[in-house]
C-alpha atoms as a PDB file:
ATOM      1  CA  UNK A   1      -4.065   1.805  13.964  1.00  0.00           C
ATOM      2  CA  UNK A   2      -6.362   4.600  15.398  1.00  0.00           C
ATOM      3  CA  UNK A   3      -5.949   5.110  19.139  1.00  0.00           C
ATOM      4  CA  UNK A   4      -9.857   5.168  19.736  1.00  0.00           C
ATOM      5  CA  UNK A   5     -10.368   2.325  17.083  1.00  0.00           C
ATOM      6  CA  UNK A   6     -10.433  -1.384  17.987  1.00  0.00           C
ATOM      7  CA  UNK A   7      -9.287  -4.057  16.243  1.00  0.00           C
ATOM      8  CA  UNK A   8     -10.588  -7.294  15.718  1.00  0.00           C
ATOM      9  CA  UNK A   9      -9.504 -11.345  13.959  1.00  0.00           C
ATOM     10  CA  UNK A  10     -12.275 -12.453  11.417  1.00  0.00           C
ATOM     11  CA  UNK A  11     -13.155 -16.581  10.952  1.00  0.00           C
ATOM     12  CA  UNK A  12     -15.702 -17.229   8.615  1.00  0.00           C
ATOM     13  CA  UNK A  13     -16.982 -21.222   8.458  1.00  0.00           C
ATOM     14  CA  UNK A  14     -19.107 -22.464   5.586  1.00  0.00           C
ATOM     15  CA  UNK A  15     -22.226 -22.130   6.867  1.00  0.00           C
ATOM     16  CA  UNK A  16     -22.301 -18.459   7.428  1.00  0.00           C
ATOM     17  CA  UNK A  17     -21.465 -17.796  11.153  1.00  0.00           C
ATOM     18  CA  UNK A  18     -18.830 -15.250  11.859  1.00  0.00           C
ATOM     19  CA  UNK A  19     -16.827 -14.996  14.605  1.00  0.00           C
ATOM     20  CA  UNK A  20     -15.241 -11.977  15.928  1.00  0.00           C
ATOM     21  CA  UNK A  21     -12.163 -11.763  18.384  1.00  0.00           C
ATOM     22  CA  UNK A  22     -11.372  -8.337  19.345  1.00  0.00           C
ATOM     23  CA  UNK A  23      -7.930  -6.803  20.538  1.00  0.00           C
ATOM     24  CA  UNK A  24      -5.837  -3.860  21.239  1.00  0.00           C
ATOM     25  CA  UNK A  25      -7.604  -2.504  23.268  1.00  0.00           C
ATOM     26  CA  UNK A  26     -10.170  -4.918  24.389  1.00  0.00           C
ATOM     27  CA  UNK A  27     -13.258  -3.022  25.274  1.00  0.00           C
ATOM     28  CA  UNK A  28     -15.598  -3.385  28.543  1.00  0.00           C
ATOM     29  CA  UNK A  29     -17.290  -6.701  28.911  1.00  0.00           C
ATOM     30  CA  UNK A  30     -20.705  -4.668  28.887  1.00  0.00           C
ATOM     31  CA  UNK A  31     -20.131  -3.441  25.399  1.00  0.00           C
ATOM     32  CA  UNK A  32     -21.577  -5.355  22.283  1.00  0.00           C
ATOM     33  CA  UNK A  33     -20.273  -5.616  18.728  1.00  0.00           C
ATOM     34  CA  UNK A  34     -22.884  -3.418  16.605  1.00  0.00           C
ATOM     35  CA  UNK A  35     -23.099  -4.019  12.479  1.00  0.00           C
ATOM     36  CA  UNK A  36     -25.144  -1.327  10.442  1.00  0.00           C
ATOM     37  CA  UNK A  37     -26.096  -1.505   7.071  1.00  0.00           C
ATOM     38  CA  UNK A  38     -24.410   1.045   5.139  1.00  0.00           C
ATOM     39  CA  UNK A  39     -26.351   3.922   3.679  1.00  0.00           C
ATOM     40  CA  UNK A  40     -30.029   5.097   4.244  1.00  0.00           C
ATOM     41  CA  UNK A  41     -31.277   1.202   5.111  1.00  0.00           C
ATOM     42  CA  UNK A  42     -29.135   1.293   8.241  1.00  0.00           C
ATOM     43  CA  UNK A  43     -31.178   3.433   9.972  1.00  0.00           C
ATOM     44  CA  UNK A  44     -34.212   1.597   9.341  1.00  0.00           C
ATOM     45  CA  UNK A  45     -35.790  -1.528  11.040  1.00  0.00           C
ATOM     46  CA  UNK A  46     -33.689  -4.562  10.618  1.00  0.00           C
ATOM     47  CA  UNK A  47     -30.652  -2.039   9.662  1.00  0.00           C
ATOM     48  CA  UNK A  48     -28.998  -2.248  12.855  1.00  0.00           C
ATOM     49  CA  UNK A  49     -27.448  -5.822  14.478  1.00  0.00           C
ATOM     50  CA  UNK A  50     -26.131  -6.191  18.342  1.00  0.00           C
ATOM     51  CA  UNK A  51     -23.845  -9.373  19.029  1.00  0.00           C
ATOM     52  CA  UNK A  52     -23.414  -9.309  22.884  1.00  0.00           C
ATOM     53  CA  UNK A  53     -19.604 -10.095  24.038  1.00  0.00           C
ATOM     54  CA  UNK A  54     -18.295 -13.426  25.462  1.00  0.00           C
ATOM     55  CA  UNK A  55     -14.824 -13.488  26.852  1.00  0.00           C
ATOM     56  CA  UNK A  56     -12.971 -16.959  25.824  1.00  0.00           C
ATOM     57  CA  UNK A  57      -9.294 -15.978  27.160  1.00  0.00           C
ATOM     58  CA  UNK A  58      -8.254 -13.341  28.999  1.00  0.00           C
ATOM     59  CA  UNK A  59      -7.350 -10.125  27.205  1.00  0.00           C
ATOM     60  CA  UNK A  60      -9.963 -11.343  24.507  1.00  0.00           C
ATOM     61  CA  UNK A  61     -13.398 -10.653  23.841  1.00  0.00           C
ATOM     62  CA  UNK A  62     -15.379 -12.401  20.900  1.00  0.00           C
ATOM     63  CA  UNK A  63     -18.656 -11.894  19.205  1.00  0.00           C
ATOM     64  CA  UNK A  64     -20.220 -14.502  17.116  1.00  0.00           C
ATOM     65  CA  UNK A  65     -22.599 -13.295  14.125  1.00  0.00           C
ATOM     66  CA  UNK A  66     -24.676 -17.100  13.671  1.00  0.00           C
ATOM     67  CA  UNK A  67     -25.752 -17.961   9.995  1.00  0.00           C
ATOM     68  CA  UNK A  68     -28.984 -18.104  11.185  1.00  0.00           C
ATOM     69  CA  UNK A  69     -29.070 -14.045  11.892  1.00  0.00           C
ATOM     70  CA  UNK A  70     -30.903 -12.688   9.133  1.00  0.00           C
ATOM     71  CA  UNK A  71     -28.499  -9.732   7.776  1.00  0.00           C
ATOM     72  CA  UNK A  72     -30.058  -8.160   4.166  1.00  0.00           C
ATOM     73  CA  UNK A  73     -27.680  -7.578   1.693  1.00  0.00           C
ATOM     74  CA  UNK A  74     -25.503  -4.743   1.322  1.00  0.00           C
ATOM     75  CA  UNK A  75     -22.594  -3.615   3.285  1.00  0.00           C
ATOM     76  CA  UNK A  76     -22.732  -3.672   7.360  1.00  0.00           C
ATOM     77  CA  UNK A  77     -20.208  -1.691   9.017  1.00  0.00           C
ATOM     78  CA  UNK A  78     -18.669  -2.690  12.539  1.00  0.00           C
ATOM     79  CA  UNK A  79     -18.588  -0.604  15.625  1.00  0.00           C
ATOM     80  CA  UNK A  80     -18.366  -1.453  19.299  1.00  0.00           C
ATOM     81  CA  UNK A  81     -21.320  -0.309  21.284  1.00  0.00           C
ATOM     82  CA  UNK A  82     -20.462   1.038  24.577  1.00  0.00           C
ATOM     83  CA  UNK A  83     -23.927   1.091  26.649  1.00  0.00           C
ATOM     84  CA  UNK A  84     -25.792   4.007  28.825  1.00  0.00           C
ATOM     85  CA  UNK A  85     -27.471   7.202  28.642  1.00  0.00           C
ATOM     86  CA  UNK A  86     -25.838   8.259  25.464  1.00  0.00           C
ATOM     87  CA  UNK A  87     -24.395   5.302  23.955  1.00  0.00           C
ATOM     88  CA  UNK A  88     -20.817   5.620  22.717  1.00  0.00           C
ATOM     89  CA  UNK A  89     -19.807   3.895  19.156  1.00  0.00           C
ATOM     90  CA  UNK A  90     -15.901   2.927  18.470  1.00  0.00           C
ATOM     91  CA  UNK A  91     -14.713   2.240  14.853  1.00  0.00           C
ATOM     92  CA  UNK A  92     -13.598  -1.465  14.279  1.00  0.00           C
ATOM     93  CA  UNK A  93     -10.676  -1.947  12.194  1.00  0.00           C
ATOM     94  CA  UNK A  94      -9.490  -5.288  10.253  1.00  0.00           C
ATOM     95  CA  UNK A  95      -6.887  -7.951  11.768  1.00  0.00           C
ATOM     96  CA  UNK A  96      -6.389 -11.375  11.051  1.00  0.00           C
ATOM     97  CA  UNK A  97      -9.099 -12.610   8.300  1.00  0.00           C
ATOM     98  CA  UNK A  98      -8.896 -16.540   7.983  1.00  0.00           C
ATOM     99  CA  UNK A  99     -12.022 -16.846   5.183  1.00  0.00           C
ATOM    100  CA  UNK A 100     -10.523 -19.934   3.478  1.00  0.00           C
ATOM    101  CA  UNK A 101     -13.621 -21.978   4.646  1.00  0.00           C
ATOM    102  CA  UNK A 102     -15.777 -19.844   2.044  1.00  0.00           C
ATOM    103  CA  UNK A 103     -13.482 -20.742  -1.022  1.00  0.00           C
ATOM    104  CA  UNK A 104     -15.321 -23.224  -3.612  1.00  0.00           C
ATOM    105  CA  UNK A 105     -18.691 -23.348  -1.562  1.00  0.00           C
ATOM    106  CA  UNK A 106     -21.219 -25.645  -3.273  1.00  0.00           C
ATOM    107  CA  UNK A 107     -24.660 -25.183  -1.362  1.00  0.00           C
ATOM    108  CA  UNK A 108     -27.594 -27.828  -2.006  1.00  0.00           C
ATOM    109  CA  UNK A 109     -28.636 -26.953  -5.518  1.00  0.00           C
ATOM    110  CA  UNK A 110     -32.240 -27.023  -4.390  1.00  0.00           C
ATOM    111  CA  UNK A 111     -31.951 -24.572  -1.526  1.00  0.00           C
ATOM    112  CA  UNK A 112     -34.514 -21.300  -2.200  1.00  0.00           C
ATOM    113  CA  UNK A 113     -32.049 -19.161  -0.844  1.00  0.00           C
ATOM    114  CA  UNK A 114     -28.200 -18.749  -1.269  1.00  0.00           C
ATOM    115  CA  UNK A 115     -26.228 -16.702   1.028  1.00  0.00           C
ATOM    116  CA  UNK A 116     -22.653 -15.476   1.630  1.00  0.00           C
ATOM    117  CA  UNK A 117     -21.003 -13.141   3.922  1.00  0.00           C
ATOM    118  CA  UNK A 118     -17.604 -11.874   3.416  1.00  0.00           C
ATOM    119  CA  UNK A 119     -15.670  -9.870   5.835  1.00  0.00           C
ATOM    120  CA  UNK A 120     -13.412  -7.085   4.374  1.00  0.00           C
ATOM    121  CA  UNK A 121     -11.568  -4.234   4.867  1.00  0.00           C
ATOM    122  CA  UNK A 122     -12.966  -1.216   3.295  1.00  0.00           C
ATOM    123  CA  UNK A 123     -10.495   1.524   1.896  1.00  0.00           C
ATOM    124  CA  UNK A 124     -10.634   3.695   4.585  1.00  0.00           C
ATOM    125  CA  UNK A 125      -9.281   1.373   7.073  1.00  0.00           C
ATOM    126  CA  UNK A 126     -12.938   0.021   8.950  1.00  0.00           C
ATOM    127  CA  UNK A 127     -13.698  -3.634   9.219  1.00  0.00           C
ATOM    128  CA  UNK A 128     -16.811  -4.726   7.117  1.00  0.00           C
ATOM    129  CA  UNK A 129     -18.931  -7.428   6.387  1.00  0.00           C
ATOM    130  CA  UNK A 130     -20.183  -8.020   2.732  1.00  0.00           C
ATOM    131  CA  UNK A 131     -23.885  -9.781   2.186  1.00  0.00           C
ATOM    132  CA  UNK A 132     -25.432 -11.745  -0.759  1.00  0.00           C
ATOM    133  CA  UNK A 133     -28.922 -13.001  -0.277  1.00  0.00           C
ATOM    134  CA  UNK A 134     -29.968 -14.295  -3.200  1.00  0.00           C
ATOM    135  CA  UNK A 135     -33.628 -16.478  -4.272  1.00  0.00           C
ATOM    136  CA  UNK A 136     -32.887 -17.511  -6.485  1.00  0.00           C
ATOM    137  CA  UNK A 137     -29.303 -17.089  -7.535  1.00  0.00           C
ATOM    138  CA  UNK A 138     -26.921 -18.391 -10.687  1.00  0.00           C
ATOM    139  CA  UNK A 139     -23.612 -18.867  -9.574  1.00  0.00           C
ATOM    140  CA  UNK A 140     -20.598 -17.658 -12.322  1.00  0.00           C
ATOM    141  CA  UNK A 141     -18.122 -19.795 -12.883  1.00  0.00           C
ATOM    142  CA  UNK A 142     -15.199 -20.394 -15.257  1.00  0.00           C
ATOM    143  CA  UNK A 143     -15.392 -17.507 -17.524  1.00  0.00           C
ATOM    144  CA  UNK A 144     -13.491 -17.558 -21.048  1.00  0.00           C
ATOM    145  CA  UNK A 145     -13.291 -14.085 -22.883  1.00  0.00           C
ATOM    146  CA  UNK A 146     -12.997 -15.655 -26.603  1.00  0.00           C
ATOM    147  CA  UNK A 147     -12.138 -13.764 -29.899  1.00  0.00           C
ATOM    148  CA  UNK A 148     -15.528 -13.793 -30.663  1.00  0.00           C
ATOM    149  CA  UNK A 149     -17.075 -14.117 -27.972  1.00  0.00           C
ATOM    150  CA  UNK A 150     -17.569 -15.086 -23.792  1.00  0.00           C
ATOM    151  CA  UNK A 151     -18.370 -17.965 -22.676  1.00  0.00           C
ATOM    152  CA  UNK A 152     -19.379 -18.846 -19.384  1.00  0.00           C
ATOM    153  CA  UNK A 153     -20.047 -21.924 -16.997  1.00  0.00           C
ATOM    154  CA  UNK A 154     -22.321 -21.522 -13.875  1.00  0.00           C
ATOM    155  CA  UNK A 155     -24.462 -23.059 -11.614  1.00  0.00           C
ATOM    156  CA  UNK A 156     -28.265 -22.169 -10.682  1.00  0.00           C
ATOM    157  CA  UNK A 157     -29.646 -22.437  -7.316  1.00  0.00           C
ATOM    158  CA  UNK A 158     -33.265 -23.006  -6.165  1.00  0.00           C
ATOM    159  CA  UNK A 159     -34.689 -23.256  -9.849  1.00  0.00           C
ATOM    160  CA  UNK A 160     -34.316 -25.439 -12.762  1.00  0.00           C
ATOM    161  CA  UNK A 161     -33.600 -24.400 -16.376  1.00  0.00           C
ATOM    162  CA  UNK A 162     -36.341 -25.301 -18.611  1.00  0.00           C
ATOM    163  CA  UNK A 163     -38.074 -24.949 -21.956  1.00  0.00           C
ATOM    164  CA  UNK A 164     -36.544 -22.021 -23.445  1.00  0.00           C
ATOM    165  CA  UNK A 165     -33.942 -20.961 -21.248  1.00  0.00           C
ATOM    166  CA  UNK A 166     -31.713 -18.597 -22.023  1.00  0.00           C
ATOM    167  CA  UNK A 167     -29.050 -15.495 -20.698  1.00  0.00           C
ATOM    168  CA  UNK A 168     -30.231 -11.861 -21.656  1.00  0.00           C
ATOM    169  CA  UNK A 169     -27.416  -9.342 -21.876  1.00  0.00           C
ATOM    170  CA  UNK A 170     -29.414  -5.909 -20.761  1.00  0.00           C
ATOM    171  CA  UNK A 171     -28.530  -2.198 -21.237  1.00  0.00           C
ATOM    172  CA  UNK A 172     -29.402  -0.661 -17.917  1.00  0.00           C
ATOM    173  CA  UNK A 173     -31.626   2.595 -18.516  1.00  0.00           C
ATOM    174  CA  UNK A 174     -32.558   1.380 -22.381  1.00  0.00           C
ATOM    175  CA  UNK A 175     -35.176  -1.231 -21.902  1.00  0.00           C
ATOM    176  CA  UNK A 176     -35.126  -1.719 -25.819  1.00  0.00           C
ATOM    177  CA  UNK A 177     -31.674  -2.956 -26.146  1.00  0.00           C
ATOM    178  CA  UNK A 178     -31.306  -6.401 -24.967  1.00  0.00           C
ATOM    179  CA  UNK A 179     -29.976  -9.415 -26.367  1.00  0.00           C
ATOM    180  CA  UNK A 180     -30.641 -13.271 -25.805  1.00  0.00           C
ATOM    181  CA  UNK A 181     -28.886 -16.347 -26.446  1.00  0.00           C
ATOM    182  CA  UNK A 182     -29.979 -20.247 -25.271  1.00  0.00           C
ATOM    183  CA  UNK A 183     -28.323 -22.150 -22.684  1.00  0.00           C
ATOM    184  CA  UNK A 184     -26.250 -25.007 -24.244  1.00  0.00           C
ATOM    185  CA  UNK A 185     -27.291 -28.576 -22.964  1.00  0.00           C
ATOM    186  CA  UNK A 186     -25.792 -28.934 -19.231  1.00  0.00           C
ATOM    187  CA  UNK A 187     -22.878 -30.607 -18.771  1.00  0.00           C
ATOM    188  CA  UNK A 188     -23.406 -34.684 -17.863  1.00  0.00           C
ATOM    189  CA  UNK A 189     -20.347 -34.672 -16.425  1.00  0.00           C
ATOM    190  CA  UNK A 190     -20.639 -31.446 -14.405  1.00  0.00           C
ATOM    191  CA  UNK A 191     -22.314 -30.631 -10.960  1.00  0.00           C
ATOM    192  CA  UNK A 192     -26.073 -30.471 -10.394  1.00  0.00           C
ATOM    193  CA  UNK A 193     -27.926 -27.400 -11.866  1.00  0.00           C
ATOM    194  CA  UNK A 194     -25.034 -26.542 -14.163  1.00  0.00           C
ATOM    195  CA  UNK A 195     -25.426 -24.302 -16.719  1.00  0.00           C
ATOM    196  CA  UNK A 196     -23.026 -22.695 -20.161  1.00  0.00           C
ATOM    197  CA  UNK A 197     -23.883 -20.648 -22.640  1.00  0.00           C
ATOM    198  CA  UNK A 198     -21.864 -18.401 -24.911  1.00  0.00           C
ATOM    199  CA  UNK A 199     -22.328 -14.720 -25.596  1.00  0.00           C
ATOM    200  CA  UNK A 200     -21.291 -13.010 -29.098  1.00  0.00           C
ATOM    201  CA  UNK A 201     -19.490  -9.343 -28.959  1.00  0.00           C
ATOM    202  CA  UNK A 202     -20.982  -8.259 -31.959  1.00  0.00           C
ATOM    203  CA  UNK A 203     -24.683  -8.004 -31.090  1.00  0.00           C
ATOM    204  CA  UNK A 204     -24.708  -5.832 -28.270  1.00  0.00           C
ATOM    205  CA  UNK A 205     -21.890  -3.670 -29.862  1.00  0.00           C
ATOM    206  CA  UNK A 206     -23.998  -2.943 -32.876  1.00  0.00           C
ATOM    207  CA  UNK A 207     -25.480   0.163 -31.442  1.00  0.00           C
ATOM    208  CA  UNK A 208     -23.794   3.042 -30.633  1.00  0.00           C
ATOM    209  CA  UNK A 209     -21.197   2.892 -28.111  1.00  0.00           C
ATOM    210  CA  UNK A 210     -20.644   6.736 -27.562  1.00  0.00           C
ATOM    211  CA  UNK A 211     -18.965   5.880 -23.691  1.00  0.00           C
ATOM    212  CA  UNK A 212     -17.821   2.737 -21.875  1.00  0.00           C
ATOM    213  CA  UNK A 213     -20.969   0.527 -21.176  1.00  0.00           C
ATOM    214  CA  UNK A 214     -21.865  -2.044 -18.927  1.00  0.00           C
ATOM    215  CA  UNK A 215     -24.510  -4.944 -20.346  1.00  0.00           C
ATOM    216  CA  UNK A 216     -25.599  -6.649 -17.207  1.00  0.00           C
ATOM    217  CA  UNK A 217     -25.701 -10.943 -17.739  1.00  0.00           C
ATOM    218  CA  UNK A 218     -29.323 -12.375 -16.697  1.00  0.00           C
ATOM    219  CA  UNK A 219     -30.686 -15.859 -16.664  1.00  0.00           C
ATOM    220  CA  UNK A 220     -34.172 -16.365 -17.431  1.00  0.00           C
ATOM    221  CA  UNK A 221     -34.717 -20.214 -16.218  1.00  0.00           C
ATOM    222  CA  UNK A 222     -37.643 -20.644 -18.496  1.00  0.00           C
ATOM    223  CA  UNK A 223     -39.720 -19.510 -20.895  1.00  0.00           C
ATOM    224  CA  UNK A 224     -41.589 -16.032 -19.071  1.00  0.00           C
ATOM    225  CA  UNK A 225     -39.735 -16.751 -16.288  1.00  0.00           C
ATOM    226  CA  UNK A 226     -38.340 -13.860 -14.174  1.00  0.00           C
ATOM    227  CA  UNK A 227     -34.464 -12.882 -14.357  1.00  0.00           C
ATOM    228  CA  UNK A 228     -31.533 -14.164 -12.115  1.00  0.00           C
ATOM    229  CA  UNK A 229     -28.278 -11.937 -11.938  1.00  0.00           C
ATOM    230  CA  UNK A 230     -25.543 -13.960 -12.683  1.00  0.00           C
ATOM    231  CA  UNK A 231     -23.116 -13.055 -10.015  1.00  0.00           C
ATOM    232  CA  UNK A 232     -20.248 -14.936  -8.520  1.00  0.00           C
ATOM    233  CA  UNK A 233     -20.580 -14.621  -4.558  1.00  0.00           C
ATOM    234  CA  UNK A 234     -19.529 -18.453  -3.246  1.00  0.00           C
ATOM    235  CA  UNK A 235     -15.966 -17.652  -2.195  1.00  0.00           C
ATOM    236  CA  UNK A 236     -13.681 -15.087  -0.169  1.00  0.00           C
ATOM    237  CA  UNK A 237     -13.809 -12.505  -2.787  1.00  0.00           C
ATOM    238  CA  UNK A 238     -15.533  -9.095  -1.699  1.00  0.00           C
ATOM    239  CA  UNK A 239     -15.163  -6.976  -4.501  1.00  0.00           C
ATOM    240  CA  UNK A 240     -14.394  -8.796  -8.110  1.00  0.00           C
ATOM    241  CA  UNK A 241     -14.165  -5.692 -10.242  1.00  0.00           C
ATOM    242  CA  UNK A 242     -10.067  -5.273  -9.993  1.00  0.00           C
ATOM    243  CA  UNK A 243      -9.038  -8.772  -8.679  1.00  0.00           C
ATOM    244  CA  UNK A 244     -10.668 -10.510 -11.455  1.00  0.00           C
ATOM    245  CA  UNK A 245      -9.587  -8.820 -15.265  1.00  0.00           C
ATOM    246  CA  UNK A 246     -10.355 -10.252 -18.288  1.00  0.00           C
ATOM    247  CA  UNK A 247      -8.533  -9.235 -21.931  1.00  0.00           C
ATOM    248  CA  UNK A 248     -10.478  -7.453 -24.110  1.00  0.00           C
ATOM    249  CA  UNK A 249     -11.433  -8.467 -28.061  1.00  0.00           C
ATOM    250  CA  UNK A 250     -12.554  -6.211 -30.882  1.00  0.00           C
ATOM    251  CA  UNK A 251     -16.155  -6.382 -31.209  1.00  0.00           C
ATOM    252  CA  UNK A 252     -17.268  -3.810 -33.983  1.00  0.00           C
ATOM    253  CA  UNK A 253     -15.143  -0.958 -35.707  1.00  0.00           C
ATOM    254  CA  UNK A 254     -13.812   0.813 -33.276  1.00  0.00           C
ATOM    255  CA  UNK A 255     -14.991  -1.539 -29.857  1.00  0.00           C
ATOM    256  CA  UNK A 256     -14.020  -3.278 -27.793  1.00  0.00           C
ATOM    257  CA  UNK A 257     -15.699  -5.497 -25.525  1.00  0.00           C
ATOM    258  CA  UNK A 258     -14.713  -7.694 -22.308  1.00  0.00           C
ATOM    259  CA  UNK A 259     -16.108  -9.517 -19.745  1.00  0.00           C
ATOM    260  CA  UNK A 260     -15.957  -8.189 -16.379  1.00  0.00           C
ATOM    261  CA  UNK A 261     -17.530  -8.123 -12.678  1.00  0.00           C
ATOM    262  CA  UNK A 262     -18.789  -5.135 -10.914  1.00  0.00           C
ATOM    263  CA  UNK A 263     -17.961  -4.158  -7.373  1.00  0.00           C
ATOM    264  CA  UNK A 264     -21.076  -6.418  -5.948  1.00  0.00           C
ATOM    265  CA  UNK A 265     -19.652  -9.133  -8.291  1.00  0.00           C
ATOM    266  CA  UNK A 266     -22.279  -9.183 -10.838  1.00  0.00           C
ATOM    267  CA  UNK A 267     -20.804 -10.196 -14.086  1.00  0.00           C
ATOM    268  CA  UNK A 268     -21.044  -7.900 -17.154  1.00  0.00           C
ATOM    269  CA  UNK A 269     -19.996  -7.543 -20.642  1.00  0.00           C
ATOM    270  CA  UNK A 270     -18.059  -4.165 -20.938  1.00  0.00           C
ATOM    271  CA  UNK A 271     -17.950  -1.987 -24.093  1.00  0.00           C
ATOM    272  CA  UNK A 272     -15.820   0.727 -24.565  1.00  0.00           C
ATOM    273  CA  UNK A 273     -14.874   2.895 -27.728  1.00  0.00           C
ATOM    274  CA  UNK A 274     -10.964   2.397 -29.057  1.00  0.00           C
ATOM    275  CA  UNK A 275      -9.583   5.371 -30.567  1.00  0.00           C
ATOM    276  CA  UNK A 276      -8.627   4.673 -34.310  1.00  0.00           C
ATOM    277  CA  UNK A 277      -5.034   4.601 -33.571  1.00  0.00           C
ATOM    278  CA  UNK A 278      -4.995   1.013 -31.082  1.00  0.00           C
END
């Protein structure tokens, strides 16, 4: 641990609030606990969040981020704020982390706006808090990566599939290469707002595939309707993109396709070329 850094426990409950109990060295009373949004955005309005410090045992000072603080999504980074004429900001590094509250959430299927926040640890050694604020949102679930094909089992938030739903798998910077299949009938015996559908390799891996390439997964509720990301953002998971791997299946001489999530845990079908010889 950094001598000028302090470190603080993480508790996360299900409805969003954070809490905050920072240690070794505990900081003055007078400081606050200050979260920035990572990048340009956190030095605009709104980019920038003070939690003033309580002190619930001695030795200990806690913060408390309430789910009903508005905090965009992106990536906040922690500090402590030390106050007067030239303010003084200390890094905040990762303790404890007790997130098992946030694993299987199920919001209210009719709620406009899904949320999570997940504190992590980033890779250079800073405590930071993760934030999905989605309206409205389809939720990825079981995920099967077929011979054929991958086939997937969500739930949508604050919409309802209708006439002519269906999942577009999109090329990002070739607007011309996108393909669609339906969703399948939900299940009757699964939750509200569920949703499957199954995507063939071959389709998408028809063009050329001179690189590795990433088709992001969209729903499209209804016929005209606007596009949801399928992501998968209800648990304790920050980052999906190495915790969560898939095997791969020929899809077209010479590629191979899998299913996949990126770092924001947006889920993707993945191309890449095979050399002859595997």
């Amino acid at each position: 641990m950094s001598s000028t850094a302090v470190r603080a426990d993480c508790a996360a409950d299900r409805a969003g609030t954070i809490t905050f109990d920072l240690t070794a060295p505990a900081p003055a009373l007078d400081s606050v606990l200050l979260l920035r949004r990572r990048g340009a955005a956190g030095r605009k309005p709104g980019g920038t969040i003070r939690i003033p410090l309580s002190r619930p045992a001695p030795g200990r000072l806690r913060a408390v981020l309430p789910a009903s603080a508005e905090l965009a999504e992106g990536r906040w980074d922690a500090y402590v704020e030390k106050p007067g004429d030239e303010p003084a900001e200390t890094v905040v590094e990762p303790g404890l982390r007790d997130l098992r509250a946030l694993v299987d959430r199920c919001p209210d299927t009719s709620a406009a706006t899904v949320s999570a926040r997940v504190p992590y640890p980033t890779l250079d050694g800073r405590l930071a808090v993760r934030s999905w604020v989605r309206a409205p949102h389809a939720e990825a679930g079981t995920v099967l990566a077929g011979p054929s094909g991958m086939t997937v089992k969500g739930v949508l938030y604050g919409v309802e599939a209708g006439e002519g739903a269906a999942v577009e798998a999109r090329l990002p910077g070739e607007p011309d290469r996108v393909h669609s299949v339906p969703l399948t009938a939900p299940d009757p015996d699964g939750p509200a707002g569920s949703f499957t559908f199954t995507l063939p390799y071959a389709p998408p891996a028809a063009g050329p595939v001179p690189e590795a390439q990433r088709w992001q997964l969209w729903l499209i509720p209804a016929t005209g309707a606007a596009g949801i990301r399928i992501s998968r953002i209800l648990d304790d998971v920050w980052s999906r993109d190495k915790s969560f791997v898939y095997p791969g299946h020929p899809a077209a001489p010479g590629v191979r396709a899998t299913p996949c999530y990126t770092t924001d845990n947006d889920l993707c079908l993945r191309l890449e070329p095979v050399p002859a010889d595997r």
